[in-house]
C-alpha atoms as a PDB file:
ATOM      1  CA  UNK A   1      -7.233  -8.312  -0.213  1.00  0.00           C
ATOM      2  CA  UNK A   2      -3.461  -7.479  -0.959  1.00  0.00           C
ATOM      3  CA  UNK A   3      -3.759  -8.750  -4.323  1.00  0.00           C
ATOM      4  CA  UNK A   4      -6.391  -5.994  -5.084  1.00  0.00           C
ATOM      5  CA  UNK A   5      -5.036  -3.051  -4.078  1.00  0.00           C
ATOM      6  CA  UNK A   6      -3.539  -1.350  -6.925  1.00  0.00           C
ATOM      7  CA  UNK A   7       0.666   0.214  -6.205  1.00  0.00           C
ATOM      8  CA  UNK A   8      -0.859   3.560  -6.970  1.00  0.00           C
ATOM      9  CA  UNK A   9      -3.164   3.744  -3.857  1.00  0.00           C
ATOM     10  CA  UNK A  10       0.472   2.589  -1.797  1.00  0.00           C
ATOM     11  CA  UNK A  11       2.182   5.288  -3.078  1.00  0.00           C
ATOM     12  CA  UNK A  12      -0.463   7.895  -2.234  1.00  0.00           C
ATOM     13  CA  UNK A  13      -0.906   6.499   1.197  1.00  0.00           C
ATOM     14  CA  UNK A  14       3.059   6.357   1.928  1.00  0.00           C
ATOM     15  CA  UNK A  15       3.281  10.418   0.497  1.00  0.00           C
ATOM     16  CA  UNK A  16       0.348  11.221   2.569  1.00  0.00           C
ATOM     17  CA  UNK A  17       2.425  10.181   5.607  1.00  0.00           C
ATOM     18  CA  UNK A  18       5.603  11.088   4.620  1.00  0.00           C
ATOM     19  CA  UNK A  19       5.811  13.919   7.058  1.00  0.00           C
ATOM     20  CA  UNK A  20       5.785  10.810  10.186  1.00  0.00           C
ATOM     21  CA  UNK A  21       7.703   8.758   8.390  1.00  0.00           C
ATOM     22  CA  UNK A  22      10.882  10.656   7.361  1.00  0.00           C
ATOM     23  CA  UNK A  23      11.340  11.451  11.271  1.00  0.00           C
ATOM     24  CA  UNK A  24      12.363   7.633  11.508  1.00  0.00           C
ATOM     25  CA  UNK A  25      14.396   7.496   8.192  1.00  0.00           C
ATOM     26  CA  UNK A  26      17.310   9.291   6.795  1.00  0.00           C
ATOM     27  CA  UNK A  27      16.503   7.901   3.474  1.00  0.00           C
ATOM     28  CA  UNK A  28      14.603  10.659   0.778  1.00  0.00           C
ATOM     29  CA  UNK A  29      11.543  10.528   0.150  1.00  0.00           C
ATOM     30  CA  UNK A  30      12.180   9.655  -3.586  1.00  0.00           C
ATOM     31  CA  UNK A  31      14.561   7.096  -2.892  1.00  0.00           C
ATOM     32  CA  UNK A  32      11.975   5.142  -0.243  1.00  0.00           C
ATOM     33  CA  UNK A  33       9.454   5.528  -2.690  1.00  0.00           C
ATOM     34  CA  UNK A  34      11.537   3.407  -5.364  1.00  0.00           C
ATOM     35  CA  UNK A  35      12.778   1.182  -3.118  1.00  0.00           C
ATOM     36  CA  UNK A  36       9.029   0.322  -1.793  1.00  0.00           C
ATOM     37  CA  UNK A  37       8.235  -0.242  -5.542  1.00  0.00           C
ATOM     38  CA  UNK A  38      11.237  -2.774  -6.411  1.00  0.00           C
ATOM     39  CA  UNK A  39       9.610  -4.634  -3.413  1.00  0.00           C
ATOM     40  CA  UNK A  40       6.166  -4.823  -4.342  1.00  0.00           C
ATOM     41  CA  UNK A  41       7.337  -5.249  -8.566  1.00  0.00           C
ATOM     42  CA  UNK A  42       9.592  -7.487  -7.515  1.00  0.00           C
ATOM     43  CA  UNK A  43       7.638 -10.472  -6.327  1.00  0.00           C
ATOM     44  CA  UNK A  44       7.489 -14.018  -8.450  1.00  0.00           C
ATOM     45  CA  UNK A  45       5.440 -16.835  -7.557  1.00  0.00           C
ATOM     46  CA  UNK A  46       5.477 -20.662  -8.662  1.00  0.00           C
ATOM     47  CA  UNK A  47       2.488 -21.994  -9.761  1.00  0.00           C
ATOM     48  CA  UNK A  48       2.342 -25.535 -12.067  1.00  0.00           C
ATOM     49  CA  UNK A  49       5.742 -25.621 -13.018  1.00  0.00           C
ATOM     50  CA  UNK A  50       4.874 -21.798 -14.295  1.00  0.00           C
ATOM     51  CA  UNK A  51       6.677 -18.346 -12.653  1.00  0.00           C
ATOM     52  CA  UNK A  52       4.116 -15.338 -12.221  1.00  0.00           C
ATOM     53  CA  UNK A  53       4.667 -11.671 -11.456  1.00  0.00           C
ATOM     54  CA  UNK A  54       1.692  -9.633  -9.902  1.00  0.00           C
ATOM     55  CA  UNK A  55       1.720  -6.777 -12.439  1.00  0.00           C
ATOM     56  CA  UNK A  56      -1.397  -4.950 -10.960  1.00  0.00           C
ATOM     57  CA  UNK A  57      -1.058  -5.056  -7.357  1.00  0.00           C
ATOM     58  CA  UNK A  58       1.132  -6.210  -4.421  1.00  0.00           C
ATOM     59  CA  UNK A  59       1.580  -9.778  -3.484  1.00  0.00           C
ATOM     60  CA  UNK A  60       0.345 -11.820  -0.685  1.00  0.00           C
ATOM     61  CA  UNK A  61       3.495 -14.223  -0.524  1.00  0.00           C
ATOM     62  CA  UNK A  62       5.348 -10.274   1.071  1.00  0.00           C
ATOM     63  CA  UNK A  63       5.672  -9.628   4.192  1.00  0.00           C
ATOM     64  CA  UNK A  64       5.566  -5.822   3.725  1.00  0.00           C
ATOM     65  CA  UNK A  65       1.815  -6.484   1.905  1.00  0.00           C
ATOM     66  CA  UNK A  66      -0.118  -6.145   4.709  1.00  0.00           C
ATOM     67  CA  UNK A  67       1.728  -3.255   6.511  1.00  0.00           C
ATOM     68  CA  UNK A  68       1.200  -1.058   2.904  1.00  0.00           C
ATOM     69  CA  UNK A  69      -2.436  -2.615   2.765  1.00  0.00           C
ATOM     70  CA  UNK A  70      -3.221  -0.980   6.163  1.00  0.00           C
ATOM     71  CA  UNK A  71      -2.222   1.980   4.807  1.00  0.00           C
ATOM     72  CA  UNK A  72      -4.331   2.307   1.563  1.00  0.00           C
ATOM     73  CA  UNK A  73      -7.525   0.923   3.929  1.00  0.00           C
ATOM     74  CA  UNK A  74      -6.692   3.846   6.279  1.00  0.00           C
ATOM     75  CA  UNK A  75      -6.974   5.934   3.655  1.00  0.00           C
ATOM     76  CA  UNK A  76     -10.446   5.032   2.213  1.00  0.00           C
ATOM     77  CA  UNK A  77     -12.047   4.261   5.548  1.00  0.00           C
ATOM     78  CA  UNK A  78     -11.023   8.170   5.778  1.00  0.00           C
ATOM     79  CA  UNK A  79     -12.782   9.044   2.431  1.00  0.00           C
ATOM     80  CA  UNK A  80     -16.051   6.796   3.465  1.00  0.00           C
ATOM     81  CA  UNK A  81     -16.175   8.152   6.620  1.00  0.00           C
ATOM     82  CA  UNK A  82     -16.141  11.544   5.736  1.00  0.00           C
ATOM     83  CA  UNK A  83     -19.141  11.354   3.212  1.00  0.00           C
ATOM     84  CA  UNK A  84     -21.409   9.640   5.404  1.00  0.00           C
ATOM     85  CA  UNK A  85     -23.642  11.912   7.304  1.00  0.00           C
ATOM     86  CA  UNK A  86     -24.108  10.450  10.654  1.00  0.00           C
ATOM     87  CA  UNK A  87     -26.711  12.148  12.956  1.00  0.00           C
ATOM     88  CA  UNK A  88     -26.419  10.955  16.705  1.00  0.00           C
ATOM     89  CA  UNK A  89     -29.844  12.677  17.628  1.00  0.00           C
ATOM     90  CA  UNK A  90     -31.479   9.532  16.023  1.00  0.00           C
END
């Protein structure tokens, strides 16, 4: 899943919560914003002999993947929800 979620949708999802998370960080916004993007750009992997970068989206072999990936999910289980037209007096 981490490997198709493009760094785009992270960054939305982190600015969309910014508000929550700058109570818990004296960093700026800006500056967290970079530093979340040297982590995800900055992730190699070994494969036949060969080193990869993900270009496209965040890697699996991170620990932070999954954390960001709960995010962007949050995010479009949000958008989903709130298009579907649910009526409980079925």
């Amino acid at each position: 899943m981490y490997t198709n979620i493009p760094i785009e949708l992270v960054t939305k999802s982190i600015e969309k919560r910014w508000e929550y998370i700058s109570q818990k960080t004296s960093i700026p916004k800006k500056e967290f914003l970079d530093v979340i993007s040297l982590i995800i750009n900055s992730t190699y992997f070994k494969f036949d002999n060969k080193f990869f970068k993900h270009i496209f989206s965040m890697s699996m072999e991170s620990p932070l993947s999954s954390v960001l990936a709960n995010l962007v999910i949050q995010d479009l289980e949000e958008i989903i929800f709130s298009n579907i037209n649910i009526n409980s007096s079925e």
